[in-house]
C-alpha atoms as a PDB file:
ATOM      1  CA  UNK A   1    -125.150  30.762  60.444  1.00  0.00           C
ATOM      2  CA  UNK A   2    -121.990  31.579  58.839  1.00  0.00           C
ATOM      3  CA  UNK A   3    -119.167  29.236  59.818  1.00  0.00           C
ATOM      4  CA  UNK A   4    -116.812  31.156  62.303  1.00  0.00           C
ATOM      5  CA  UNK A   5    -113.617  29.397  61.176  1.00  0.00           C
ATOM      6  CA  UNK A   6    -113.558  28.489  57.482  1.00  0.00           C
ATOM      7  CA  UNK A   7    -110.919  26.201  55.456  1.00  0.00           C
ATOM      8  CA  UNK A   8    -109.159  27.680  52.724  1.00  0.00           C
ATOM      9  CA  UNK A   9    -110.084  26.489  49.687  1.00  0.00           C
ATOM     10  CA  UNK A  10    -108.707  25.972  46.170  1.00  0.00           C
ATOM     11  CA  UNK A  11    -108.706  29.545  45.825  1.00  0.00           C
ATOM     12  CA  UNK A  12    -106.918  30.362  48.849  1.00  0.00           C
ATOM     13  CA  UNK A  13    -103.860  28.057  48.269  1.00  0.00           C
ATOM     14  CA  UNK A  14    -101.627  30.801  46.845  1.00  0.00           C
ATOM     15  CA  UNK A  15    -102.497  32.844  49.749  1.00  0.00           C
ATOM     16  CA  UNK A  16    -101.636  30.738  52.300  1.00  0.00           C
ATOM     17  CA  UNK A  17     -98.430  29.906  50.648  1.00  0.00           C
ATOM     18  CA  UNK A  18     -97.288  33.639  50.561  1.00  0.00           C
ATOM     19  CA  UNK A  19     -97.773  34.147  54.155  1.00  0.00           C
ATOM     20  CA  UNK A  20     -95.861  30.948  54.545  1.00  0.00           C
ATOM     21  CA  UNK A  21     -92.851  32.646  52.574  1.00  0.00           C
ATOM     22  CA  UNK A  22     -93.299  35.791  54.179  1.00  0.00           C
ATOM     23  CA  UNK A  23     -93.154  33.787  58.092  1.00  0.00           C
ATOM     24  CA  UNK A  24     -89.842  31.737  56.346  1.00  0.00           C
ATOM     25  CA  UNK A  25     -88.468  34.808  55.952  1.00  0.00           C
ATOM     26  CA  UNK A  26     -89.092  36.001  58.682  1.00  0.00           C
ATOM     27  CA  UNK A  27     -88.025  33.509  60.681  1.00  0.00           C
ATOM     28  CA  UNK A  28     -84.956  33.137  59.087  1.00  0.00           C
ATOM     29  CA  UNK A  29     -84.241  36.664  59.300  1.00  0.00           C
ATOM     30  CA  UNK A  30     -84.390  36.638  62.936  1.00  0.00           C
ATOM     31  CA  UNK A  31     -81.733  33.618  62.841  1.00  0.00           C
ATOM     32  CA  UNK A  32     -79.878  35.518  60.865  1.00  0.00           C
ATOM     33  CA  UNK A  33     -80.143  38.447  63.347  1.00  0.00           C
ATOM     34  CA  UNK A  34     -79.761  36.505  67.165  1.00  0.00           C
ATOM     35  CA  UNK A  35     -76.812  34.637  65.003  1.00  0.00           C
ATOM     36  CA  UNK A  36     -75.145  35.992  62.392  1.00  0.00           C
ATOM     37  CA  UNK A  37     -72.720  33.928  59.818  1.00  0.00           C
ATOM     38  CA  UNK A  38     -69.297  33.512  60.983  1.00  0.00           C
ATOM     39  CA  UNK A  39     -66.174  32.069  59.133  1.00  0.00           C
ATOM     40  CA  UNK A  40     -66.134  27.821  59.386  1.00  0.00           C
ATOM     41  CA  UNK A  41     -62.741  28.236  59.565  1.00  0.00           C
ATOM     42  CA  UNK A  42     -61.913  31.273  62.549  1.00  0.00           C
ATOM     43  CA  UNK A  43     -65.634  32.005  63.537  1.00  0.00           C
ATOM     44  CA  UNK A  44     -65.047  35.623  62.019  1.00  0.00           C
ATOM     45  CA  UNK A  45     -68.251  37.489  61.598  1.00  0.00           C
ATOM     46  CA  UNK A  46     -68.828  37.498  57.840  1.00  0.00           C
ATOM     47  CA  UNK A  47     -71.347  38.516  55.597  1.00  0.00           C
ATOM     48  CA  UNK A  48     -73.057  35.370  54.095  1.00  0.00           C
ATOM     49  CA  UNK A  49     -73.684  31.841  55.548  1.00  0.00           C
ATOM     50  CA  UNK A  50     -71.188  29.103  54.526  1.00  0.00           C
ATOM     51  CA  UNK A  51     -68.858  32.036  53.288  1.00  0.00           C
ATOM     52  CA  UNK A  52     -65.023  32.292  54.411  1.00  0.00           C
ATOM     53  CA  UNK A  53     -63.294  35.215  55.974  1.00  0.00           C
ATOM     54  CA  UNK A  54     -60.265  36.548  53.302  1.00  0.00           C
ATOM     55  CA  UNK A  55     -57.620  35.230  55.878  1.00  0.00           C
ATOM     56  CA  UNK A  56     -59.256  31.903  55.616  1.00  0.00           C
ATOM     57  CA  UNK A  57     -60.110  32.422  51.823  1.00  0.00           C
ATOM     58  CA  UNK A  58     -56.163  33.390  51.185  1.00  0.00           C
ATOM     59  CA  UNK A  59     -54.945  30.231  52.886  1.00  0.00           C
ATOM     60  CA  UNK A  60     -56.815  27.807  51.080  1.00  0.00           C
ATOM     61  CA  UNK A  61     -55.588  25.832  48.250  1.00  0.00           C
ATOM     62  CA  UNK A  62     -59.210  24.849  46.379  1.00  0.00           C
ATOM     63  CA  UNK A  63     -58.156  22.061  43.705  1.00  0.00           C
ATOM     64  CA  UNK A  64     -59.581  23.038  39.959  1.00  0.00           C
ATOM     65  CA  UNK A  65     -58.433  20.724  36.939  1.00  0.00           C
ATOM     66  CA  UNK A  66     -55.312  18.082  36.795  1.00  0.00           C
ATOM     67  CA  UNK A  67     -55.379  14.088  35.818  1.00  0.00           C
ATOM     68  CA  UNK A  68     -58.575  14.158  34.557  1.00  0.00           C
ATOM     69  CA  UNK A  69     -58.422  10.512  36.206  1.00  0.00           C
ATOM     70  CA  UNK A  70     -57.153  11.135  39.484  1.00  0.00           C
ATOM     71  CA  UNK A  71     -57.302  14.641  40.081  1.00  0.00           C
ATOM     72  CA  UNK A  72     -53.793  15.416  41.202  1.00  0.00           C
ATOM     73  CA  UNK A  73     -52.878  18.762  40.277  1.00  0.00           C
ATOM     74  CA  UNK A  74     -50.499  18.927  36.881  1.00  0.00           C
ATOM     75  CA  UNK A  75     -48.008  21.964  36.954  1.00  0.00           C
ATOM     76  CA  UNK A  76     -46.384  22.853  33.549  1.00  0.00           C
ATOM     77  CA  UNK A  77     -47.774  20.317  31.252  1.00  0.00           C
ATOM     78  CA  UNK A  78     -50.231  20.339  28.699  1.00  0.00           C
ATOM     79  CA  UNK A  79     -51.021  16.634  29.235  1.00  0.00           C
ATOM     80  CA  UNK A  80     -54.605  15.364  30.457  1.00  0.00           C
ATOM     81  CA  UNK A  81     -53.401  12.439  32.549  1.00  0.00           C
ATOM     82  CA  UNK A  82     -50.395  11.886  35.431  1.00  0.00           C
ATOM     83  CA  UNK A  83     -47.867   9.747  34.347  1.00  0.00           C
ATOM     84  CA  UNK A  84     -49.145   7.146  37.302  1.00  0.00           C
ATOM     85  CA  UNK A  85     -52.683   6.876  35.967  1.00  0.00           C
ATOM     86  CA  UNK A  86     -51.121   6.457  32.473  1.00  0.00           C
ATOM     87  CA  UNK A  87     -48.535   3.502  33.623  1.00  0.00           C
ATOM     88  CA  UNK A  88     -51.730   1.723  35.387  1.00  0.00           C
ATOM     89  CA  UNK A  89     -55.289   3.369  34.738  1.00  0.00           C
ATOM     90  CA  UNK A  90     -57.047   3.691  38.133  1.00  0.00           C
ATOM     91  CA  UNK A  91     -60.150   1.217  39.913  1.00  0.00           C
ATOM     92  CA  UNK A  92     -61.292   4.580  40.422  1.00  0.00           C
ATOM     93  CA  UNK A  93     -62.041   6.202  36.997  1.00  0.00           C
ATOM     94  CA  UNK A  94     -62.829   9.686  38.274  1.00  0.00           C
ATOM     95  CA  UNK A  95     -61.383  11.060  41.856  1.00  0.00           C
ATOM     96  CA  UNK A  96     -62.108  14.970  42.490  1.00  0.00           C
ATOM     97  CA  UNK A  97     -61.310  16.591  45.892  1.00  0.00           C
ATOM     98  CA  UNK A  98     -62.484  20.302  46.615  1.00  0.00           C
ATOM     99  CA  UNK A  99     -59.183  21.525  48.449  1.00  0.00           C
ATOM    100  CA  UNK A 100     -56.087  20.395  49.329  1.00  0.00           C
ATOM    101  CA  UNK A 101     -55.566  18.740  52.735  1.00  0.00           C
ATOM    102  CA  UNK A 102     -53.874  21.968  55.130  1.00  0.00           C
ATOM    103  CA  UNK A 103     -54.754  24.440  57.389  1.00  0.00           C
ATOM    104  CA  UNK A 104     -58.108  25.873  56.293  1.00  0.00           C
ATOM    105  CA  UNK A 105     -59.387  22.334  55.180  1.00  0.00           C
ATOM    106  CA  UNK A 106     -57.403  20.224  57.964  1.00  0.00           C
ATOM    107  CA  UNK A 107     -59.776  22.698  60.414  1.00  0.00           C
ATOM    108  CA  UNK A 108     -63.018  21.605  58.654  1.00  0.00           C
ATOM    109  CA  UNK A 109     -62.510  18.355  58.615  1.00  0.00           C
ATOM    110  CA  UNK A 110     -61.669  17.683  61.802  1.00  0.00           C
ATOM    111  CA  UNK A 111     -64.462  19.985  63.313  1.00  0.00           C
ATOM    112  CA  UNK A 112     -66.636  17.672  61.817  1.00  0.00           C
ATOM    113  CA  UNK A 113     -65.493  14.265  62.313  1.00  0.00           C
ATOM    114  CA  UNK A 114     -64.372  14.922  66.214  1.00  0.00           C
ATOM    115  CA  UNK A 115     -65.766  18.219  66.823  1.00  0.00           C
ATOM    116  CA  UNK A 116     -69.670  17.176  66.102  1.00  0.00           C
ATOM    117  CA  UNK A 117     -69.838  20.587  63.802  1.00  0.00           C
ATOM    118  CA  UNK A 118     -72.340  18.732  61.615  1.00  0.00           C
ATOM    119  CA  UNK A 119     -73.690  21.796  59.997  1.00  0.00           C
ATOM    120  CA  UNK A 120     -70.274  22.002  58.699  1.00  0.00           C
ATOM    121  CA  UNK A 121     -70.835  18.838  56.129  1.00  0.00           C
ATOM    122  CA  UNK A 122     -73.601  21.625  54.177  1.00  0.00           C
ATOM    123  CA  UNK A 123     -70.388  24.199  53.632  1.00  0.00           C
ATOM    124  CA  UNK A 124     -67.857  21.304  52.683  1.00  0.00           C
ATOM    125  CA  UNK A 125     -70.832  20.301  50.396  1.00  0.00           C
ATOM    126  CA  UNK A 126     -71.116  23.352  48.287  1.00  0.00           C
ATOM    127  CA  UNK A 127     -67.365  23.727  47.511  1.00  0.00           C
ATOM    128  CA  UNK A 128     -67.233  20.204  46.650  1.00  0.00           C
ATOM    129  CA  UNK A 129     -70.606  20.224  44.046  1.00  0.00           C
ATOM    130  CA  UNK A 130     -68.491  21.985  41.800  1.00  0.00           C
ATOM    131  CA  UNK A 131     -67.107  18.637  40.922  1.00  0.00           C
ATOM    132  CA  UNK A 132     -70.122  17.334  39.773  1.00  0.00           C
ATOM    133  CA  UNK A 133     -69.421  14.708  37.000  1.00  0.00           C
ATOM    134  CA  UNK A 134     -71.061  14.307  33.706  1.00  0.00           C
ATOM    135  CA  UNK A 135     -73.946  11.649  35.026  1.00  0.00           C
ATOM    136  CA  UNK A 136     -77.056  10.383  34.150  1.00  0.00           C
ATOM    137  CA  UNK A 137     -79.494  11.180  36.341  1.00  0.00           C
ATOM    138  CA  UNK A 138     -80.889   7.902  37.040  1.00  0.00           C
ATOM    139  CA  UNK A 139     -78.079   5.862  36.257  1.00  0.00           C
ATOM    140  CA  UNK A 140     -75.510   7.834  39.076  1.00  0.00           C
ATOM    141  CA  UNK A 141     -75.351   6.835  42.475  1.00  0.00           C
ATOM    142  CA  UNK A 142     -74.092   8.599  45.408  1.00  0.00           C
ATOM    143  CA  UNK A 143     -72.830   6.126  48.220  1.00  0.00           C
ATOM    144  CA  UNK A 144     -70.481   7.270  51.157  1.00  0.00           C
ATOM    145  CA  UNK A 145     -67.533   5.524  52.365  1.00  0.00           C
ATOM    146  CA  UNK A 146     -68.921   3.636  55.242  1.00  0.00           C
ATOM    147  CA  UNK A 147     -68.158   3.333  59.228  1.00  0.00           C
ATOM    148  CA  UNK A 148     -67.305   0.173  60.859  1.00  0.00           C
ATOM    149  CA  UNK A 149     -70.773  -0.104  63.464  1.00  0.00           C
ATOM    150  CA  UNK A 150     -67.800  -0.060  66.061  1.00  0.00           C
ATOM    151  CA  UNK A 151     -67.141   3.413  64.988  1.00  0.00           C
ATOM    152  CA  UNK A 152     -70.611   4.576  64.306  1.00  0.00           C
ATOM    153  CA  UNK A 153     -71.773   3.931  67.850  1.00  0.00           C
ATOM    154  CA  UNK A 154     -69.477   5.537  68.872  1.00  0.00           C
ATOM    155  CA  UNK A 155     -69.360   8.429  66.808  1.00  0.00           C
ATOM    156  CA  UNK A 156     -72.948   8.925  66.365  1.00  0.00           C
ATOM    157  CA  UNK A 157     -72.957   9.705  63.020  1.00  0.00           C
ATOM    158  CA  UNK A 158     -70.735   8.999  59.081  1.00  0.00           C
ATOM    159  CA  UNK A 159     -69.142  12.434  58.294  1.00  0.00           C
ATOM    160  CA  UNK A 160     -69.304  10.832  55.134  1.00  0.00           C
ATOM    161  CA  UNK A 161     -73.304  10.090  55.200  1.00  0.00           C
ATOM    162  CA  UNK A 162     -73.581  14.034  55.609  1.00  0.00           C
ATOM    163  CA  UNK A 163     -71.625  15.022  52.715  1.00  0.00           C
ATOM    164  CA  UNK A 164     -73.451  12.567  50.406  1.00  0.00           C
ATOM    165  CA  UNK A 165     -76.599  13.938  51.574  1.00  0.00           C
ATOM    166  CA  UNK A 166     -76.220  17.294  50.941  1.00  0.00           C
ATOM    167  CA  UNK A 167     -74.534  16.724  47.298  1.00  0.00           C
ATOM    168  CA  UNK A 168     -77.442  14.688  46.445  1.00  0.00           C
ATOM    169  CA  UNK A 169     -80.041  17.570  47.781  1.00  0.00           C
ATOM    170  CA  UNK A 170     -78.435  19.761  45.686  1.00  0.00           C
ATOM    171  CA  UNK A 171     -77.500  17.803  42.677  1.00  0.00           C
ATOM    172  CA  UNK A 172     -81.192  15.514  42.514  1.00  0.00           C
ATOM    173  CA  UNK A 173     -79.448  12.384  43.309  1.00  0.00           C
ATOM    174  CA  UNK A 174     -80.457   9.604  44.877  1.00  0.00           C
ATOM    175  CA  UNK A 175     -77.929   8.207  48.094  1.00  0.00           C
ATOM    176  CA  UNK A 176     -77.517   5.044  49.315  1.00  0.00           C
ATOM    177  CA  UNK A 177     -75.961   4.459  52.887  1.00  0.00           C
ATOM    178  CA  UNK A 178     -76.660   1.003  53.226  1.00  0.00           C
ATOM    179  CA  UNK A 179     -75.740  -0.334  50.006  1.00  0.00           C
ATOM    180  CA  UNK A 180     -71.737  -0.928  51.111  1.00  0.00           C
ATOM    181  CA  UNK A 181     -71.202  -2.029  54.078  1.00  0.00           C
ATOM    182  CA  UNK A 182     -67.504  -2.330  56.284  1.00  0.00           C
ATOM    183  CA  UNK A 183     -67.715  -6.110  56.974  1.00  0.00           C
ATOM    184  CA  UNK A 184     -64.881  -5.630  59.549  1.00  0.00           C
ATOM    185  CA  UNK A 185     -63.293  -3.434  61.751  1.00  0.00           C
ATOM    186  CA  UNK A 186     -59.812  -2.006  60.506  1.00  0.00           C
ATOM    187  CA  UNK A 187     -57.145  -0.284  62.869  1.00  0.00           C
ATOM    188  CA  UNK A 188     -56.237   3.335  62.409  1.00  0.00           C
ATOM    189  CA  UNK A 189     -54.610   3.948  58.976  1.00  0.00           C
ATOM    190  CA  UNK A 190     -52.479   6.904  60.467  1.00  0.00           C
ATOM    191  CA  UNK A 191     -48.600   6.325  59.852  1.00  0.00           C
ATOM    192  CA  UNK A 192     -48.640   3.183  57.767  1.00  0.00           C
ATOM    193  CA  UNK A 193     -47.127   2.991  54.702  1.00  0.00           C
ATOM    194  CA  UNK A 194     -48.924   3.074  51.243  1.00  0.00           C
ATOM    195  CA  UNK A 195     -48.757  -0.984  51.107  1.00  0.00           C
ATOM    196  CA  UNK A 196     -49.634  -1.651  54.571  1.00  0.00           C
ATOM    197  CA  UNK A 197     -52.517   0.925  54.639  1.00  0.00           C
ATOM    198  CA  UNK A 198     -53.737  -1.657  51.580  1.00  0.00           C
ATOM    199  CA  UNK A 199     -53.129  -4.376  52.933  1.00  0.00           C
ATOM    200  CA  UNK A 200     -55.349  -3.301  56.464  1.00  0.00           C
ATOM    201  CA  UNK A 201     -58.067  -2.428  54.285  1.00  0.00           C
ATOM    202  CA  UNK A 202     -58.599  -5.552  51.878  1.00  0.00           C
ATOM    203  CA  UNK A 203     -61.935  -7.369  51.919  1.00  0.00           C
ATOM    204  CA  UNK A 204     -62.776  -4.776  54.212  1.00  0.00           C
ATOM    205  CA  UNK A 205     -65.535  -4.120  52.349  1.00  0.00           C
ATOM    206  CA  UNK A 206     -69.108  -5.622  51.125  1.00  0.00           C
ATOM    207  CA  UNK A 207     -72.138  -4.719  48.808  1.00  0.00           C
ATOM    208  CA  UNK A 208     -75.368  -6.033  50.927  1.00  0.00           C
ATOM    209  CA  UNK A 209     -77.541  -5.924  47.500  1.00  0.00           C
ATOM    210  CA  UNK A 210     -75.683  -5.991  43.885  1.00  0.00           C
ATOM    211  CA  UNK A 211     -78.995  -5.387  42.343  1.00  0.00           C
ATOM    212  CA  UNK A 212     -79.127  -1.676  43.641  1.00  0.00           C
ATOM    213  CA  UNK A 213     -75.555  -0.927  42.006  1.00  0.00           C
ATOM    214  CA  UNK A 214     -76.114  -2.981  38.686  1.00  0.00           C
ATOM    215  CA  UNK A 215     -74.853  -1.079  35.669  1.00  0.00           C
ATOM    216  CA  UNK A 216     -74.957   1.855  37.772  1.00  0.00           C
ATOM    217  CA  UNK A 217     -72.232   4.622  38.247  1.00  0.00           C
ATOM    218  CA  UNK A 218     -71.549   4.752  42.002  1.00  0.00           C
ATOM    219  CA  UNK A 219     -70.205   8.211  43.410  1.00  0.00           C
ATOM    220  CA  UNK A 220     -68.057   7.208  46.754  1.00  0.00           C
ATOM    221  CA  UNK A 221     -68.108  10.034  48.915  1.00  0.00           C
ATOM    222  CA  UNK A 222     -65.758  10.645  51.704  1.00  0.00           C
ATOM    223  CA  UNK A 223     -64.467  13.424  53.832  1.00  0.00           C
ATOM    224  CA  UNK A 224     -60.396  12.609  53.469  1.00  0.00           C
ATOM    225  CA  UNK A 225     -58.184  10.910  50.590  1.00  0.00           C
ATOM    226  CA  UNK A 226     -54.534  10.250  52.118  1.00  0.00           C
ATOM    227  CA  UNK A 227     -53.252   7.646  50.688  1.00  0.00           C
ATOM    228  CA  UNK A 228     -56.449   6.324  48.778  1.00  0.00           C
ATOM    229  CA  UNK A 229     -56.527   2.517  50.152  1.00  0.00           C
ATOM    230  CA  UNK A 230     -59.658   2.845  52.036  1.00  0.00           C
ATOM    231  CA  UNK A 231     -61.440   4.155  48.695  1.00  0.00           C
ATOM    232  CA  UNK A 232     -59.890   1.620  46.292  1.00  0.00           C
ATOM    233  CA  UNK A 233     -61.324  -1.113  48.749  1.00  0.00           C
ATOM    234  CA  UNK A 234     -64.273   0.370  48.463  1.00  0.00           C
ATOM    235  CA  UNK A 235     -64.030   0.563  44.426  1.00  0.00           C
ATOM    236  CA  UNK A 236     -62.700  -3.456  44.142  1.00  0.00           C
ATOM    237  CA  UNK A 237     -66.038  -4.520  46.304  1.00  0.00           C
ATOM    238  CA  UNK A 238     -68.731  -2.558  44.332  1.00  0.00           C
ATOM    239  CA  UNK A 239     -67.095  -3.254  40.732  1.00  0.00           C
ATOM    240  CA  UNK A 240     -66.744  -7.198  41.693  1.00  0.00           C
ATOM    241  CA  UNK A 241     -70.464  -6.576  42.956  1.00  0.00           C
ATOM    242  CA  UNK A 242     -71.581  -5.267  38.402  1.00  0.00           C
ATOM    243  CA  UNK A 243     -71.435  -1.800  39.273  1.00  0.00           C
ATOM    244  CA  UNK A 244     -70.270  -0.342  35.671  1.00  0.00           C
ATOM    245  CA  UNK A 245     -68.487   3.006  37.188  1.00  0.00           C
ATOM    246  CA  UNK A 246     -67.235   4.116  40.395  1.00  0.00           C
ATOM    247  CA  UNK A 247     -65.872   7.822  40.877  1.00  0.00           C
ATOM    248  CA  UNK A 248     -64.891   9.388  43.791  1.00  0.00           C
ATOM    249  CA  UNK A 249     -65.707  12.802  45.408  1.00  0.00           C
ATOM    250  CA  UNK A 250     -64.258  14.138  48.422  1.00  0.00           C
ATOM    251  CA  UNK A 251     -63.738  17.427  50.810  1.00  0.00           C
ATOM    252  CA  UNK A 252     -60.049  17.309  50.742  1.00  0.00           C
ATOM    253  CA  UNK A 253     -56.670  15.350  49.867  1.00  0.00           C
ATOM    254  CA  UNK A 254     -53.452  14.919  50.753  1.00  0.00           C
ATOM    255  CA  UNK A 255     -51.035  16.981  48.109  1.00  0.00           C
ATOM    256  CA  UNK A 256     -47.843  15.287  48.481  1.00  0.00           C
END
């Protein structure tokens, strides 16, 4: 008696994984339909996910060349480096931020980190993999700026984490959360000067296994560079720990 249900065999694999496509498709058309893409920055209707709306577009400053060190923007000069990163090369031998830290990006990243928009960390994501350094695949890794455990509870989640995440989906590299640790908690940074802000931050910092970052390049990802203090700390812990590299990519930064 022929079987009533039967099991798709070898044959039948390509099959099946049409009508899977097909029922993707499907179902994200319908998404797309009940809830169509809207601007991250004014919730404008637009015409493609993670896109902006030209308002939003217009008032963005996105960040393309400068110090090939730090990444601050270089107006009327031919020369490769800021005179700061000349005077005293960085910790950090690469920083790269996607946009410059106003309106548009100010929006974002505070939706985010207080707002619980988590889906936003994919569209920060894909404006900052532009950035992507020249790295080895298995020698680069991607580790975010970590929360206090204070903060995390709290939170419920590292803004940070999510970034890293998504750049490693779409670049094929690995990410480590757990690898840096913040030992202790640190008071708000907000409104301190550039040598306090250092000074609240130091030995902040810890790497809970050097053998994971040994030789490696590690790729600090963070939402927000102000004044850079929290990612230096960062930089001093996992080069004293053998890392051979650290570079730094972020969503946005403070032009002054």
């Amino acid at each position: 008696m022929a079987a009533l249900v039967r099991c798709p065999g070898p044959r039948d694999k390509g099959g099946v994984e049409q009508v899977m496509q097909l029922a993707r498709r499907g179902v994200a058309a319908a998404v797309d339909f009940a809830l169509p893409p809207t601007c991250p920055g004014c919730s404008m209707l637009v015409e493609t996910p993670h896109a902006f709306c030209p308002d939003c577009w217009a008032g963005a400053r996105f960040l393309h060349g400068g110090c090939e060190a730090c990444g601050i923007p270089l107006e009327a000069t031919e020369a490769t480096h800021c005179a700061a990163c000349l005077a005293k090369p960085p910790r950090i031998a690469r920083t790269r931020a996607a946009i410059a830290y106003d309106g548009v990006a100010r929006q974002l990243a505070l939706k985010l980190k207080y707002g619980r928009k988590v889906g936003l960390a994919r569209t920060m994501a894909r404006s900052m993999a532009t950035h992507r350094g020249d790295w080895p695949a298995d020698g680069a890794l991607l580790v975010p700026v970590p929360l206090h455990w204070t903060r995390l509870w709290g939170r419920g989640f590292n803004q940070a984490q999510l970034l890293a995440k998504e750049l490693g989906r779409g670049w094929g590299l690995p990410v480590d959360p757990f690898v840096l640790r913040r030992s202790r908690r640190t008071r708000a940074l907000k409104g301190m000067d550039p040598a306090a802000r250092r000074a609240a931050v130091a030995g902040a910092f810890a790497v809970t296994d050097p053998a994971r970052i040994a030789e490696r390049t590690v790729v600090l990802v963070d939402d927000v560079l102000t004044s850079g203090a929290t990612a230096d700390a960062c930089a001093r812990a996992v080069l004293k720990a053998g890392a051979a590299r650290v570079e730094l990519i972020c969503w946005a930064r403070v032009i002054r």
